[in-house]
C-alpha atoms as a PDB file:
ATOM      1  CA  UNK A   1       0.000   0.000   0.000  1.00  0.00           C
ATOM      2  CA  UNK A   2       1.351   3.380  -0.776  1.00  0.00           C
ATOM      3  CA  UNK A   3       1.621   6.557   1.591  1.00  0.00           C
ATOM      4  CA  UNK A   4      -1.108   8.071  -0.571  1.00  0.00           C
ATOM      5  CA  UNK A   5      -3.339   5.114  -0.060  1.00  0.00           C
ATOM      6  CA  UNK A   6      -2.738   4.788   3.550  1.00  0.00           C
ATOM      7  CA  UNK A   7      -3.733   8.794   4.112  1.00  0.00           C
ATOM      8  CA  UNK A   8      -6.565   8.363   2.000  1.00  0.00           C
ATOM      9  CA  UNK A   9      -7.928   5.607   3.581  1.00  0.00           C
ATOM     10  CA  UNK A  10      -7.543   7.582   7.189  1.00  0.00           C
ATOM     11  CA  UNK A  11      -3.990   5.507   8.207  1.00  0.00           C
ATOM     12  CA  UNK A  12      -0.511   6.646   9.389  1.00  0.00           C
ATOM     13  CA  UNK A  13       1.502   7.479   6.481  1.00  0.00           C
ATOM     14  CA  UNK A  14       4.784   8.949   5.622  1.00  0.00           C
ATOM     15  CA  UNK A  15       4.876  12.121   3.840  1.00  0.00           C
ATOM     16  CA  UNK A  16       7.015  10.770   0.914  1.00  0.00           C
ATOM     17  CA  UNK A  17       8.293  12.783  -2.383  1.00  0.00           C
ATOM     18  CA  UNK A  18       4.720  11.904  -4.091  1.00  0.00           C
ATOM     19  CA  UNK A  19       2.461  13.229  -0.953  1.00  0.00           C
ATOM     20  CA  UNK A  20       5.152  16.425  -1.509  1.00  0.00           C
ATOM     21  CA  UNK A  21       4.430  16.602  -4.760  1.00  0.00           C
ATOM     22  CA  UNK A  22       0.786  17.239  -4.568  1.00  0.00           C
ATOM     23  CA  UNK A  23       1.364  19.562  -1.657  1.00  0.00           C
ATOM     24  CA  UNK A  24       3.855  21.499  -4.198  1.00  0.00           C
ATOM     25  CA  UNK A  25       0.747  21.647  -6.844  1.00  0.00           C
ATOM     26  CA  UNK A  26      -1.876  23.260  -3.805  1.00  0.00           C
ATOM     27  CA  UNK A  27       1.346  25.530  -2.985  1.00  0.00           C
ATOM     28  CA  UNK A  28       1.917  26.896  -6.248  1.00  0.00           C
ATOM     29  CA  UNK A  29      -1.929  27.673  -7.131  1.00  0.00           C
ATOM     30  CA  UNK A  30      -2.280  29.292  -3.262  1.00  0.00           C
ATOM     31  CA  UNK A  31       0.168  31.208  -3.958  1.00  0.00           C
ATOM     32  CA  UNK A  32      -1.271  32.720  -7.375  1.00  0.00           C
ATOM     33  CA  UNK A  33      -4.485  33.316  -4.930  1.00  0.00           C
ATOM     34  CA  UNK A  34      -2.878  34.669  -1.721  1.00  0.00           C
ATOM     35  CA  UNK A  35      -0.690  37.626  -3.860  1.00  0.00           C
ATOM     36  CA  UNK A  36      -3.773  38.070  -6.419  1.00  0.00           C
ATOM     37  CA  UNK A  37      -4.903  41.567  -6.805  1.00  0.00           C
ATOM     38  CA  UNK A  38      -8.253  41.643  -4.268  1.00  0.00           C
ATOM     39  CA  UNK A  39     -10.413  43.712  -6.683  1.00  0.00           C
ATOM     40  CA  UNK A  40      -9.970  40.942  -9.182  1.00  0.00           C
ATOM     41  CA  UNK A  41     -13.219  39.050  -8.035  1.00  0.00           C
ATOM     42  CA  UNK A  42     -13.066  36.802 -11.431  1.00  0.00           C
ATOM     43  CA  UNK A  43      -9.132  36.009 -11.421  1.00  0.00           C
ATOM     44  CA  UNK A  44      -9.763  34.747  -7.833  1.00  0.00           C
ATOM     45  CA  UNK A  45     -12.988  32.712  -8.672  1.00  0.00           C
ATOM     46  CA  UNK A  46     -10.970  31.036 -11.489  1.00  0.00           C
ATOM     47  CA  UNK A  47      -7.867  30.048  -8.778  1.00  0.00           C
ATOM     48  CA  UNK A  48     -10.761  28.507  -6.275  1.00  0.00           C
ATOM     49  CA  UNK A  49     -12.463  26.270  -9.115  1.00  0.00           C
ATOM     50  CA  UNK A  50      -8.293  25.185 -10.142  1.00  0.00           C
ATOM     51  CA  UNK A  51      -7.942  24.533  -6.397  1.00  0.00           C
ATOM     52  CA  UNK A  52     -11.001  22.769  -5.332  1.00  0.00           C
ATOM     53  CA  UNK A  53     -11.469  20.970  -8.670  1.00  0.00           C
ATOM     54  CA  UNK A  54     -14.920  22.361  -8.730  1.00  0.00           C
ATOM     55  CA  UNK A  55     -17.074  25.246  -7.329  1.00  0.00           C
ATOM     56  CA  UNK A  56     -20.611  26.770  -8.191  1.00  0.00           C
ATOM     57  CA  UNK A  57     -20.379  29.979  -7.025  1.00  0.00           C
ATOM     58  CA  UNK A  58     -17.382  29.573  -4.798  1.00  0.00           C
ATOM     59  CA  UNK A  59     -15.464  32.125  -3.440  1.00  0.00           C
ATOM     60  CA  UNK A  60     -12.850  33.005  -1.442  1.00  0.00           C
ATOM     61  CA  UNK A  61     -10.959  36.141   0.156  1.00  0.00           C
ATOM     62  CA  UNK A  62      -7.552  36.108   0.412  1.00  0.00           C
ATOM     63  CA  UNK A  63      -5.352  34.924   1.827  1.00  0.00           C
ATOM     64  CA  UNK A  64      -6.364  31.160   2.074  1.00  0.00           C
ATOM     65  CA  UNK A  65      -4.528  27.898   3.111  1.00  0.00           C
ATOM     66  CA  UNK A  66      -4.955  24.431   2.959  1.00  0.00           C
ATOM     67  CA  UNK A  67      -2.925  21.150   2.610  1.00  0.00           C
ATOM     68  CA  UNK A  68      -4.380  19.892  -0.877  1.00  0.00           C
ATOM     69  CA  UNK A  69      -7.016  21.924  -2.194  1.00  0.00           C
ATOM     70  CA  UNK A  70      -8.364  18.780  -4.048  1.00  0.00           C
ATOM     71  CA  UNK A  71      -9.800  17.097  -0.930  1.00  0.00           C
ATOM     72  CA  UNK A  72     -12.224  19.918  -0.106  1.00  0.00           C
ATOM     73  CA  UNK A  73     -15.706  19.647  -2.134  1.00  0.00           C
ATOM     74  CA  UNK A  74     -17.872  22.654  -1.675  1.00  0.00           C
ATOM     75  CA  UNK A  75     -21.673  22.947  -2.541  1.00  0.00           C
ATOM     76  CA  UNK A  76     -22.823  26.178  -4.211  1.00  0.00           C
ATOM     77  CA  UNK A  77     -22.302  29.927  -3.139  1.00  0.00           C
ATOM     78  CA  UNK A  78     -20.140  28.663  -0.709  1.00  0.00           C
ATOM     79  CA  UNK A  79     -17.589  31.618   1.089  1.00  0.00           C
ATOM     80  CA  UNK A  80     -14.734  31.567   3.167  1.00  0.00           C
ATOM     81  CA  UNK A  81     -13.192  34.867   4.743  1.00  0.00           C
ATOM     82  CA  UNK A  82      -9.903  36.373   5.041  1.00  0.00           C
ATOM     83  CA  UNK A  83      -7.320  34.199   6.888  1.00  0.00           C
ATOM     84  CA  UNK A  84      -9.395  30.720   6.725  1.00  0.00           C
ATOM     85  CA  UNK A  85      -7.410  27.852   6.756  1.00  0.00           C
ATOM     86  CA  UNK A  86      -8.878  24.355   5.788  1.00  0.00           C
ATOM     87  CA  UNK A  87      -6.464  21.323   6.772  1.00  0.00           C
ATOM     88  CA  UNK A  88      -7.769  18.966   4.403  1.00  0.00           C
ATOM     89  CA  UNK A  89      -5.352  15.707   4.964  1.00  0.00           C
ATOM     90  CA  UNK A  90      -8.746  13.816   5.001  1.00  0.00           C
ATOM     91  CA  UNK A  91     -11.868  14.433   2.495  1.00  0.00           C
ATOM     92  CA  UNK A  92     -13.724  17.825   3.647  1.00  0.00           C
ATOM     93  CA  UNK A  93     -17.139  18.962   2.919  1.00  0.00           C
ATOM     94  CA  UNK A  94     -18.795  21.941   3.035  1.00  0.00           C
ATOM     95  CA  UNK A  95     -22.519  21.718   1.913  1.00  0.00           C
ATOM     96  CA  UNK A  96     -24.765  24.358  -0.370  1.00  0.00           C
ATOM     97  CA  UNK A  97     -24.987  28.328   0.998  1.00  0.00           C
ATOM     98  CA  UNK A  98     -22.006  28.170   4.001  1.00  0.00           C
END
């Protein structure tokens, strides 16, 4: 079993080059989001969809932090504030209007 199938399936793991290389991916698009202008209400609606995989509606005010990005499933119109951080090691989600 690899690392990436023991933390998805909720056991220890090590974090080995291939959990840091999806860590490296989130890292890369946070960082386009956290140093995005703040008046650029589309640019930063396109980054969450890229992050999350998926949004209807989704948005969220810089800055922002999470693990993965792509183990946190929103439902529609869903916001997060300034300074939110989501540790999303395990599957998170967030239902419709939160």
């Amino acid at each position: 079993m690899t690392n990436k199938e023991r933390r998805d399936a909720g056991l220890a793991y090590i974090s080995d080059e291939s959990i840091f290389e999806e860590q490296q991916v989130c890292r890369r698009k946070l960082q386009k989001l956290n140093f995005m202008d703040r008046s650029d209400f589309n640019g930063i609606a396109q980054v969450v969809k890229c992050l999350f995989g998926k949004s209807d509606g989704a948005f969220v005010n810089p800055p922002f932090y999470c693990d993965y990005g792509s183990h946190i499933e929103v439902g529609k119109n869903f916001f997060a504030n300034y300074n939110c951080t989501i540790l999303d090691v395990a599957k998170v989600k967030i239902g419709d209007n939160c």
